[in-house]
Protein backbone atom coordinates (compact mmCIF):
# COMPACT_ATOMS: atom_id res chain seq x y z
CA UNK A 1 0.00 0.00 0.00
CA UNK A 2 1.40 3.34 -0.92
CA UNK A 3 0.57 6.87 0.50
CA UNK A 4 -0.60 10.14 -1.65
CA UNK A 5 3.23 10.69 -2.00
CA UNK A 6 4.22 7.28 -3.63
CA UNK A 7 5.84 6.27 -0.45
CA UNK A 8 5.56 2.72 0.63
CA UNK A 9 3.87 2.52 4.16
CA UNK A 10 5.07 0.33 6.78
CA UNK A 11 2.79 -3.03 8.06
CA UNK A 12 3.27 -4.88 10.68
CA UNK A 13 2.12 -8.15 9.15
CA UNK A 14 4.91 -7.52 6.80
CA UNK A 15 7.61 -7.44 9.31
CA UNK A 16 6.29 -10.35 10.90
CA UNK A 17 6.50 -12.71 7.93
CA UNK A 18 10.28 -11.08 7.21
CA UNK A 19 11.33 -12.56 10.79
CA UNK A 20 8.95 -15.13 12.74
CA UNK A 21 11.33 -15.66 15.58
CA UNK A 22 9.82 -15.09 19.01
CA UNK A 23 11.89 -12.24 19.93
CA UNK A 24 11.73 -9.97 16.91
CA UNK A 25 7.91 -10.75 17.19
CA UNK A 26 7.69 -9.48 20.53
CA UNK A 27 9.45 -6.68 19.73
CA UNK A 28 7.29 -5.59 16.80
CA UNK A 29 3.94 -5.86 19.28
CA UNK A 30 6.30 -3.78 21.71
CA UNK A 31 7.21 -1.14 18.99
CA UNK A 32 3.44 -0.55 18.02
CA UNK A 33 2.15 -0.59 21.77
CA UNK A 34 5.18 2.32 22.22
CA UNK A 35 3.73 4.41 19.13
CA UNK A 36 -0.08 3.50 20.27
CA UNK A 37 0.45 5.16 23.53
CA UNK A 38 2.28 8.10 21.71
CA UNK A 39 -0.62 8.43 19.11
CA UNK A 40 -3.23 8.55 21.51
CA UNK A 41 -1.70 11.36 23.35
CA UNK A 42 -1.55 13.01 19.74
CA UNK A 43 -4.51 12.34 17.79
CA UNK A 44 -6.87 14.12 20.21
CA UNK A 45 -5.37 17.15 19.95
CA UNK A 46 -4.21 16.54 16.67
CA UNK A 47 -7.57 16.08 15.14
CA UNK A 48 -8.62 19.54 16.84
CA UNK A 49 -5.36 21.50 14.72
CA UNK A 50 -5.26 19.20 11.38
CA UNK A 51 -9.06 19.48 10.96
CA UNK A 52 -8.52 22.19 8.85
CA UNK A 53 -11.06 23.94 6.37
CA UNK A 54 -9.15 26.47 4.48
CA UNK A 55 -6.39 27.92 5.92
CA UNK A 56 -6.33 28.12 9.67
CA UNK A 57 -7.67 25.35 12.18
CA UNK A 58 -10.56 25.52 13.77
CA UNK A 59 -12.24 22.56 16.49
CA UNK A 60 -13.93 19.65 15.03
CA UNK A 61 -17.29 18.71 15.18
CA UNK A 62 -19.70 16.70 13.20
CA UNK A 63 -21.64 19.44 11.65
CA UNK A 64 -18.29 20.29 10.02
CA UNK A 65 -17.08 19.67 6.67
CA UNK A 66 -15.59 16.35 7.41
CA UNK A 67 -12.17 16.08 4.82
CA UNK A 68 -9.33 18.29 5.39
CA UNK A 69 -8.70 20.58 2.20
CA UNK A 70 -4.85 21.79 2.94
CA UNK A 71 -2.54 19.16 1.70
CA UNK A 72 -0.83 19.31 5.20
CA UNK A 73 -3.99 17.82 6.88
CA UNK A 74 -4.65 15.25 4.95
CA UNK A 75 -0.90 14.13 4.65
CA UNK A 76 -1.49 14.00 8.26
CA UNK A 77 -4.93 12.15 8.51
CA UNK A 78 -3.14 9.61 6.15
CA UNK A 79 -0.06 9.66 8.51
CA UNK A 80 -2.46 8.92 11.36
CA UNK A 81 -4.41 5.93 9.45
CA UNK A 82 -1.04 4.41 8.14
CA UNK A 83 0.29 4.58 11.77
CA UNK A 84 -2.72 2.63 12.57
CA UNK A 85 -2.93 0.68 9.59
CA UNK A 86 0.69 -0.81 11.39
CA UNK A 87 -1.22 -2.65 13.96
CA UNK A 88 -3.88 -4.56 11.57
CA UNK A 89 -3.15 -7.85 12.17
CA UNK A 90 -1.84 -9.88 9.66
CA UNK A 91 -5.46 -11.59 8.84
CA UNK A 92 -4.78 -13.15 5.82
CA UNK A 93 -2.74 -15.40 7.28
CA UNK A 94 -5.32 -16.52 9.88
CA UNK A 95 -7.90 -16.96 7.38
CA UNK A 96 -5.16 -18.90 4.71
CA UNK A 97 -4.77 -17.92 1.06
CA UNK A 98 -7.97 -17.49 -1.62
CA UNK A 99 -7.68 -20.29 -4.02
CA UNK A 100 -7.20 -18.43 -7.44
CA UNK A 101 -10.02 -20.42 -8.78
CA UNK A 102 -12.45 -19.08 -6.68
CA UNK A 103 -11.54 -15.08 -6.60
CA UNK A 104 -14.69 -14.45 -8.93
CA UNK A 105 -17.34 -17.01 -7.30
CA UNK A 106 -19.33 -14.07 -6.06
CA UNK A 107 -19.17 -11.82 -9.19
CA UNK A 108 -19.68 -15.28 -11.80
CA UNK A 109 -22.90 -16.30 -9.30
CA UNK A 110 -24.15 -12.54 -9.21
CA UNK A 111 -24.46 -12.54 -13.07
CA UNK A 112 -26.52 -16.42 -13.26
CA UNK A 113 -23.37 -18.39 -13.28
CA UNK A 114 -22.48 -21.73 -11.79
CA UNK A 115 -20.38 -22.25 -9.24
CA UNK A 116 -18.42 -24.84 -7.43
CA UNK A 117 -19.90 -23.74 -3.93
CA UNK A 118 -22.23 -20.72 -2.50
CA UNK A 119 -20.12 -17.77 -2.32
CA UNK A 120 -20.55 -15.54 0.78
CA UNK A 121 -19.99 -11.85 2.18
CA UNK A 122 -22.11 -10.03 4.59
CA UNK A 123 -23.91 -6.65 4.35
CA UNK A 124 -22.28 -4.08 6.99
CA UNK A 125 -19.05 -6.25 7.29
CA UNK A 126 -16.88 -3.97 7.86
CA UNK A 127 -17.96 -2.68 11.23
CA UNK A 128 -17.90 -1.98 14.97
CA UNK A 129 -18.39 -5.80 15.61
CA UNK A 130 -14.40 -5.69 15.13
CA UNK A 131 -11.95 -4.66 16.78
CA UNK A 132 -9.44 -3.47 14.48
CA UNK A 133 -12.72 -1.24 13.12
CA UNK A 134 -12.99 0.03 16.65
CA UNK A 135 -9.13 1.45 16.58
CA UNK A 136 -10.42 3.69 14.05
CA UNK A 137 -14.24 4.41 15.10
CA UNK A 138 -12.88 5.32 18.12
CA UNK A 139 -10.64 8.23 17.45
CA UNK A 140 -12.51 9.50 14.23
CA UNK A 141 -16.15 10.78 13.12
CA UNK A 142 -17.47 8.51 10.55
CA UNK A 143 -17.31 10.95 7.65
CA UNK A 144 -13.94 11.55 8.44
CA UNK A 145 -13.57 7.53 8.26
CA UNK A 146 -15.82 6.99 5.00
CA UNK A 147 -14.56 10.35 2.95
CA UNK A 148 -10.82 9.62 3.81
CA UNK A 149 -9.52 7.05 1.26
CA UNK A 150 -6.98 5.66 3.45
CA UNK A 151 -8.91 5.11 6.16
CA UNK A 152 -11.90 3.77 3.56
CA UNK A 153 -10.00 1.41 2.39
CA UNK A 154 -7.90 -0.33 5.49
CA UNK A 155 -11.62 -0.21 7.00
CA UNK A 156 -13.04 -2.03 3.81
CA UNK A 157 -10.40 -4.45 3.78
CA UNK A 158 -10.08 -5.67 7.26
CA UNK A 159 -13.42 -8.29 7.02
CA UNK A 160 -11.80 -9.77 3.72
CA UNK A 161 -8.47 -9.69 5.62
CA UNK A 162 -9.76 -11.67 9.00
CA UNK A 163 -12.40 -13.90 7.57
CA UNK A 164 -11.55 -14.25 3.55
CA UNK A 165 -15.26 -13.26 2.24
CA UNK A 166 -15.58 -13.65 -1.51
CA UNK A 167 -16.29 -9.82 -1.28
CA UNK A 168 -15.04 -6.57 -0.14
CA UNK A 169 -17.49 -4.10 -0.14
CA UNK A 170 -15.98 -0.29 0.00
CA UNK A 171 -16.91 1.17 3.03
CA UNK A 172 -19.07 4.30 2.69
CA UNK A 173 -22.76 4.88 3.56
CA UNK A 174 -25.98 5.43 1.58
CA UNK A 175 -26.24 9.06 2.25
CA UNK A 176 -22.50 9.98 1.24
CA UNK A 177 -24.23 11.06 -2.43
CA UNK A 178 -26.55 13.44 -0.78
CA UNK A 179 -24.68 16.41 -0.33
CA UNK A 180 -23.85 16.25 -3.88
CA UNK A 181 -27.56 16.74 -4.34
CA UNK A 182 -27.98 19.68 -1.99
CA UNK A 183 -28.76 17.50 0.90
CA UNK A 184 -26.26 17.98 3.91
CA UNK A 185 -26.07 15.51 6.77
CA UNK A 186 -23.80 14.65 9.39
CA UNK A 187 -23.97 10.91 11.06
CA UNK A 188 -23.41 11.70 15.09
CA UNK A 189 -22.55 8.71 17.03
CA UNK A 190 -25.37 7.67 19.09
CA UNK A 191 -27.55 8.86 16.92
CA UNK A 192 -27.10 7.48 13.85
CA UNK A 193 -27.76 10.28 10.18
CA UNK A 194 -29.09 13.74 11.01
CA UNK A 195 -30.35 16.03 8.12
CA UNK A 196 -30.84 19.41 9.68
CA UNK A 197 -32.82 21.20 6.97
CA UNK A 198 -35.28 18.05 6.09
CA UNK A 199 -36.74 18.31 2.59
CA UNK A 200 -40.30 19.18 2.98
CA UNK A 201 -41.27 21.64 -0.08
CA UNK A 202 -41.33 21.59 -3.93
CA UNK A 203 -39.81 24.66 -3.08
CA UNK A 204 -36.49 22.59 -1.72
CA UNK A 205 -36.98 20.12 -4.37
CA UNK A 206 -36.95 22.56 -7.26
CA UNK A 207 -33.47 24.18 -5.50
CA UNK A 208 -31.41 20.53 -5.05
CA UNK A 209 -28.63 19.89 -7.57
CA UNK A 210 -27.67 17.35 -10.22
CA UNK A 211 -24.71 15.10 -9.57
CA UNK A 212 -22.51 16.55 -12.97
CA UNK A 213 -18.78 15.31 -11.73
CA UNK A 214 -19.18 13.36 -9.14
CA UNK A 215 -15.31 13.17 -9.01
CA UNK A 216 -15.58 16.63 -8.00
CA UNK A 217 -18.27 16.34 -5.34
CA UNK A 218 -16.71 12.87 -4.15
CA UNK A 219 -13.42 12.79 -5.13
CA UNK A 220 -12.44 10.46 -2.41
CA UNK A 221 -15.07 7.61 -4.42
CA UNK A 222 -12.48 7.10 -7.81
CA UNK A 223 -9.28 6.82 -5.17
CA UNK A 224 -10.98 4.65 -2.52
CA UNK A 225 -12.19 2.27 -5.14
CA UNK A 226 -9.87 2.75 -7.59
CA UNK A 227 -7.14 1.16 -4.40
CA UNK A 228 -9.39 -1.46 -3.65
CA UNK A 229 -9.75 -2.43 -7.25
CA UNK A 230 -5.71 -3.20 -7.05
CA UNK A 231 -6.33 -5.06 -3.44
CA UNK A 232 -9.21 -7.33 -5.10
CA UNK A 233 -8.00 -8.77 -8.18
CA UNK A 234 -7.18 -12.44 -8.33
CA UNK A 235 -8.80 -12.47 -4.26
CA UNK A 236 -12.13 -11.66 -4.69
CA UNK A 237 -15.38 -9.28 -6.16
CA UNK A 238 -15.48 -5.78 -5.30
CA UNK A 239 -18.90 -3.93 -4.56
CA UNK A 240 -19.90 -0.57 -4.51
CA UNK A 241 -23.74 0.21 -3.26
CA UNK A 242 -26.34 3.21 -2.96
CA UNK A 243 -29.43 3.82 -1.54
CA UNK A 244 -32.67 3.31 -3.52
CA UNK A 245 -34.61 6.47 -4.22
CA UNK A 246 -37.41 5.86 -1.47
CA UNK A 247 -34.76 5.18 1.27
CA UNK A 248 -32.79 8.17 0.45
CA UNK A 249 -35.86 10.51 -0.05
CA UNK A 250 -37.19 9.23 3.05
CA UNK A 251 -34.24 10.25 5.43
CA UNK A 252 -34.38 13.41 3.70
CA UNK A 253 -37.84 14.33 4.71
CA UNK A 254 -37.46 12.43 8.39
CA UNK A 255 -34.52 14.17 9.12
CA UNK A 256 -33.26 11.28 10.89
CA UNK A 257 -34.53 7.47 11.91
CA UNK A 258 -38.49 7.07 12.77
CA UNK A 259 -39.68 4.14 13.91
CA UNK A 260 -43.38 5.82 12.55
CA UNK A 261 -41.93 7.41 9.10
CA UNK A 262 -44.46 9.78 9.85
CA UNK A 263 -43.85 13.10 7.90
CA UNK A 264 -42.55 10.91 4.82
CA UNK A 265 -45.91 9.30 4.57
CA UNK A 266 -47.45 12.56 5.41
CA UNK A 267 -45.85 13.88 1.97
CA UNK A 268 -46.92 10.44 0.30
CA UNK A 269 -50.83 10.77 1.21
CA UNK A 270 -51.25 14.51 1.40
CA UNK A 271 -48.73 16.00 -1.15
CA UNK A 272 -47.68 13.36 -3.75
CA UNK A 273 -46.62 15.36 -6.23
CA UNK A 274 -43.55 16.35 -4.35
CA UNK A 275 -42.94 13.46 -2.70
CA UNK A 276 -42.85 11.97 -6.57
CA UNK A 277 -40.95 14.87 -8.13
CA UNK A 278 -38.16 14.01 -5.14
CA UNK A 279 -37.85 10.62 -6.59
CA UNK A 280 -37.25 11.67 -9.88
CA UNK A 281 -34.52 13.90 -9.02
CA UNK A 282 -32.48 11.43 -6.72
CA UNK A 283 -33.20 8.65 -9.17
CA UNK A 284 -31.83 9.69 -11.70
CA UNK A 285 -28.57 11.32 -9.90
CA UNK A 286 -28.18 7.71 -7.57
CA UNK A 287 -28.17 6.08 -10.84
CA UNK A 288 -25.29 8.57 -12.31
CA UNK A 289 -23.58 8.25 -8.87
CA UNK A 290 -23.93 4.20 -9.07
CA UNK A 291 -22.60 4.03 -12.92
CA UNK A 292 -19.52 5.98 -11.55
CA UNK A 293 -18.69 4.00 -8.99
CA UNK A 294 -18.55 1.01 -11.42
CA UNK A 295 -16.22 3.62 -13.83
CA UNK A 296 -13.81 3.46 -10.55
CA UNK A 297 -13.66 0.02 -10.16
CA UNK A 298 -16.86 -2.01 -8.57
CA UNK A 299 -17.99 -5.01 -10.25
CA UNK A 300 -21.11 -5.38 -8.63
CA UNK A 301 -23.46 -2.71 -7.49
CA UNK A 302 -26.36 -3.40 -4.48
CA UNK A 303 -29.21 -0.98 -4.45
CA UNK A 304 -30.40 -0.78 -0.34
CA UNK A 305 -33.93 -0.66 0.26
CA UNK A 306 -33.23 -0.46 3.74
CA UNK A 307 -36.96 1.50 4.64
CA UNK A 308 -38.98 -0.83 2.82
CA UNK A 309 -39.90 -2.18 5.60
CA UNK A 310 -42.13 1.01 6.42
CA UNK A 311 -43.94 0.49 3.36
CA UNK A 312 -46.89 -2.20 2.81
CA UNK A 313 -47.34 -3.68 -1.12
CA UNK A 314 -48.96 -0.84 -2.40
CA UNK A 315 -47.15 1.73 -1.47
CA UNK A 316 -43.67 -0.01 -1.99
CA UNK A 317 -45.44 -0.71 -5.72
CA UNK A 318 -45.72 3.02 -5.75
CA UNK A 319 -43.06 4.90 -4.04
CA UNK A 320 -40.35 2.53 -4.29
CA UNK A 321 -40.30 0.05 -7.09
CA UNK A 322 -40.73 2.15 -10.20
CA UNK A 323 -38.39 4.58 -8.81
CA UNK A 324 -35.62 1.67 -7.98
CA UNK A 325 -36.70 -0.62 -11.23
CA UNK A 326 -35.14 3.50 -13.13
CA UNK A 327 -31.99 3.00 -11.22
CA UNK A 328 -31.69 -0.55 -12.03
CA UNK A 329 -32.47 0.13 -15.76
CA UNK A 330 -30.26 3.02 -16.02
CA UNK A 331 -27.32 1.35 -14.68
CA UNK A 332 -27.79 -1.37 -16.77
CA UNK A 333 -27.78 0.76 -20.00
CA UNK A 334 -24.34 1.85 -19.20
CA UNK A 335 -23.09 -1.02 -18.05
CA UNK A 336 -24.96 -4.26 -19.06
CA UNK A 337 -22.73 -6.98 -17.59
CA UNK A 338 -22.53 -4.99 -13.90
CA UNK A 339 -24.86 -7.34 -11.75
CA UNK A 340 -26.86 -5.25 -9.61
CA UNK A 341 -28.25 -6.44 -6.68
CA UNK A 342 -31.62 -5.33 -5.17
CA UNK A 343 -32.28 -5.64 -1.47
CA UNK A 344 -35.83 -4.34 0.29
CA UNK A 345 -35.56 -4.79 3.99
CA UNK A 346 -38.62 -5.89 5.23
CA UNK A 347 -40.11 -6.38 1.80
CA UNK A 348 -40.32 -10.39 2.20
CA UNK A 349 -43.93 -9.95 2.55
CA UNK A 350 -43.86 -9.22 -0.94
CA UNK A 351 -41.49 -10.77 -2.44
CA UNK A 352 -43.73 -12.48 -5.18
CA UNK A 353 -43.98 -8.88 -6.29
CA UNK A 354 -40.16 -7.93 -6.54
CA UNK A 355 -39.61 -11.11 -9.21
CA UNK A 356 -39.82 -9.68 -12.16
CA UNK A 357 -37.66 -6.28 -11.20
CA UNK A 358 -34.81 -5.72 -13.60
CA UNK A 359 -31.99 -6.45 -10.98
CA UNK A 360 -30.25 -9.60 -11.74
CA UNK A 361 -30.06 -10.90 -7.99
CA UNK A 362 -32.49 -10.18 -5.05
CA UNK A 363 -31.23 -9.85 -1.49
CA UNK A 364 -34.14 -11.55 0.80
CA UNK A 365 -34.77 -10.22 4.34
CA UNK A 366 -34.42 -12.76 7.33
CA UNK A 367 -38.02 -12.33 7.56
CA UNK A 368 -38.67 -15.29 5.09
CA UNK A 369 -37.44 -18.95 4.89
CA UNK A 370 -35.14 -19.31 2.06
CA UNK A 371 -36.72 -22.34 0.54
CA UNK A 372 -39.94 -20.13 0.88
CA UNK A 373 -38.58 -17.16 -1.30
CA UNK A 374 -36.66 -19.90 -3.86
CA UNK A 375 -40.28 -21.22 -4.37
CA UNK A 376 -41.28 -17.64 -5.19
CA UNK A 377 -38.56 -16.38 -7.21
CA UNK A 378 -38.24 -19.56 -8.94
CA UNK A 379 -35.26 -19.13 -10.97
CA UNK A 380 -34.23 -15.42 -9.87
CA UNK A 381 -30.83 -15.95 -8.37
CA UNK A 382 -31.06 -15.01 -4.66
CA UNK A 383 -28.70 -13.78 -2.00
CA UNK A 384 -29.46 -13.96 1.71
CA UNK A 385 -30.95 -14.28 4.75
CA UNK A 386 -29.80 -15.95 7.49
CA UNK A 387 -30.74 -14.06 10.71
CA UNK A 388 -28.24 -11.78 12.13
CA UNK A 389 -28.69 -12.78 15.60
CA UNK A 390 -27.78 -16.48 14.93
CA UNK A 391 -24.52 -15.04 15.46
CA UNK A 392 -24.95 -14.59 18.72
CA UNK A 393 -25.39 -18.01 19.42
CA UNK A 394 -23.04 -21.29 19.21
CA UNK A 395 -20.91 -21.91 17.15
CA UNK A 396 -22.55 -25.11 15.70
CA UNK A 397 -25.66 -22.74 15.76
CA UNK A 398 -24.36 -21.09 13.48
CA UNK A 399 -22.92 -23.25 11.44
CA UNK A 400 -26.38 -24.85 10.99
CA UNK A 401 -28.04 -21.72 10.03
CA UNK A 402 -25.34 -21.16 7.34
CA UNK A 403 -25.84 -25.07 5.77
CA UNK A 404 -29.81 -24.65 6.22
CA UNK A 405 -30.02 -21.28 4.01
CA UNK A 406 -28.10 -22.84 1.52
CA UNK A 407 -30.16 -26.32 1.85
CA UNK A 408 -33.01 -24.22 1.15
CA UNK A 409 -31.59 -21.80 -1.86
CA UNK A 410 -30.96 -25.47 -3.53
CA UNK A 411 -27.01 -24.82 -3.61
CA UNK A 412 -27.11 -22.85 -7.02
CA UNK A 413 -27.41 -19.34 -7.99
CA UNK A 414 -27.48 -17.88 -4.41
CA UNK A 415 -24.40 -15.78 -2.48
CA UNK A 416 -24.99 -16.60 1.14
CA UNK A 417 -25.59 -13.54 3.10
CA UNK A 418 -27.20 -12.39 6.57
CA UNK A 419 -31.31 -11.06 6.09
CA UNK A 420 -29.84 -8.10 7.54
CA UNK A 421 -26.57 -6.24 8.28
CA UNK A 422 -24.05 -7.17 11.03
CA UNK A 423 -24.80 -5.45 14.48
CA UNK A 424 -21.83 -4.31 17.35
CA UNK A 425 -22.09 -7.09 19.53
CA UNK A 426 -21.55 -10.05 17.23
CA UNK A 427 -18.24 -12.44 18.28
CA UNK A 428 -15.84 -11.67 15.41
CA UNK A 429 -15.61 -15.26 15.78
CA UNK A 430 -18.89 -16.54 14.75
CA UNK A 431 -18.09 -13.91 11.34
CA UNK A 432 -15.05 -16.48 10.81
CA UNK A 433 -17.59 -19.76 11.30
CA UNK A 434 -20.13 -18.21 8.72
CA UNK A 435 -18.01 -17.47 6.15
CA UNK A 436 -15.70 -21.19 6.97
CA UNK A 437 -18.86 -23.15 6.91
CA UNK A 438 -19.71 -21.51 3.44
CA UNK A 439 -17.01 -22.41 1.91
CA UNK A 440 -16.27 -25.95 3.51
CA UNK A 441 -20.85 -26.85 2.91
CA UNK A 442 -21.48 -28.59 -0.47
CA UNK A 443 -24.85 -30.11 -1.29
């Protein structure tokens, strides 16, 4: 891995393989624990002076624009994420090397293929379930984490690293593409995505933006994938994702997470027409953002319907799948052999109805048996849906789970996957029995 500067940065996992004698080992750990302690004194502070927007520093907070623009700060971001980047743990040696057979599995199932075996990857696996994530949650704001490249992509490639999924997924968030629209947010922890200036008129609507260069409203997209691009080929498929229209537009008029949806189905019922002219505009910009980040590298693109589940049939029929079904088709005009994958959380209920969408895999919620939603889709390839609380069980538990969703996809054109994303308390080590057991379980 090289820095903005061409410099080779240093990795601990590399000085371990150069010398595996006890004693140099030890010293390594000891070296690292030295500059931890020195970091963390540092970083604090740091983060305060280097957050810099313009010129002179000013303190950080979350309502702030979250990259550094001088070159000084971010040499010095990246200087802080390669220090850390030192004390990843060499994962890839836990987890052994990917067979260079099976690098593609996920990308060749995603577009109908067969397989050997089910590949596997899980939504939201890069995350605070893991410690090595936590080193960097910990000490900065998650748009400083997702908008940084360096950080981006140690943070995307520490799951692959430690448990050798068949995918690396870049780590961003749904929302990232907003601003680019006119739509500021911040993400506070504890909270989760705040929009301070909802979207609640055609007034607002009329006044957003189009997503022309998105290498100049996201530059940190083309370098963050571009990088992982290089890390993935001959290991495994790389993914890039966005938000489907109704999920985006829907945080936009909340504001933030309700349980009730309330003044987004307010707009639906009372004022349509804006609520409809909304769509429009992010569809068609989500599906410009989407086709670039499959210009910088990704080879498979998941659209997350991740509010679906505060819509019944009806609505989702008219809010959410015409709006998602111009996404689909648009990215497929540009880029017909891209597999896109289309995921409604909550939607199980009506899955009969998602069958004949344009995406060429659908991602099933937990909410259904798998055999169930095979029966339904018939021969739409699946991915999916074992529940993420299994993982907090046994081992063996989980294990079960992983040869039962499989059992029940029929072993062929499925990529196992959880119903749902990973959540915090999860045992990084029933991560490394799902993803073992997928690749060990043959019908």
């Amino acid at each position: 891995r090289r820095d903005r500067g061409g410099q080779t940065l240093p990795h601990l996992g590399t000085a371990l393989r150069i010398n595996r004698h006890k004693r140099a080992e030890e010293e390594a750990v000891n070296l690292f624990d030295r500059r931890a302690r020195m970091e963390s004194k540092t970083l604090a502070a740091g983060l305060i002076a280097l957050s810099v927007f313009g010129d002179s520093a000013q303190a950080f907070s979350p309502s702030s624009l979250l990259l550094p623009r001088t070159s000084a700060s971010r040499a010095a971001v990246s200087s802080a994420a390669s220090s850390l980047r030192m004390g990843a743990p060499a994962a890839a040696e836990k987890s052994g090397k990917v067979k260079a057979d099976a690098h593609d599995i996920l990308l060749r199932v995603a577009k109908g293929e067969e397989a050997e075996r089910t590949p596997v990857w899980l939504m939201r696996q890069a995350g605070r379930y893991m410690k090595d994530f936590k080193a960097y949650s910990n000490k900065y704001p998650f748009r400083m984490r997702s908008e940084t490249p360096e950080i981006a992509i140690e943070l995307s490639m520490q799951p692959f690293r430690a448990f050798g999924t068949d995918g690396i997924i870049m780590f961003s968030d749904i929302l990232t593409p907003l601003p680019s629209m006119g739509v500021e947010f911040d993400v506070i922890k504890g909270t989760g995505p705040v929009i301070e200036t909802p979207i609640r008129s055609m007034d607002q609507v009329k006044k957003l933006t189009p997503i022309d260069d998105p290498d100049k409203s996201t530059p940190f997209i083309r370098e963050t994938l571009g990088a992982l691009k290089k890390e993935a080929e001959g290991k495994a498929t790389l993914l890039g994702f966005i938000g489907s229209p109704f999920t985006l537009a829907a945080y936009s008029v909340e504001g933030k997470a309700n349980k009730n949806c309330f003044e987004t189905k307010k707009m639906m019922y009372n004022d349509p027409e804006i609520m409809h002219a909304f769509l429009d505009h992010i569809a068609d910009n989500i599906a410009a953002y989407a086709c670039h980040q499959i210009d910088c590298g990704a080879q498979v693109i998941q659209v997350f319907e991740s509010w679906a589940h505060h819509l019944g049939p009806r609505d989702w029929g008219i809010f959410a799948k015409p709006y998602a079904e111009r996404v689909i088709n648009k990215i497929k005009a540009k880029h017909p052999d891209t597999p896109v994958i289309y995921f409604a959380n909550g939607g199980s209920s009506y899955l009969e109805k998602q069958k004949d969408m344009s995406c060429d895999m659908l991602s099933v919620d937990w909410g259904v048996d798998m055999a169930e939603a095979r029966k339904t889709l018939g021969d739409m390839p699946v991915s999916g849906n074992v529940d993420p609380l299994v993982l907090m069980g046994p081992e063996e538990g989980v294990r079960e789970a992983v040869r039962e969703c499989i059992r029940g996809a029929g072993g062929h054109s499925h990529i196992l996957n959880l119903g749902h994303g990973v959540i915090e308390p999860t045992p990084e080590e029933s991560v490394a029995a799902f993803v073992d057991e997928a690749k060990k379980f043959r019908l």
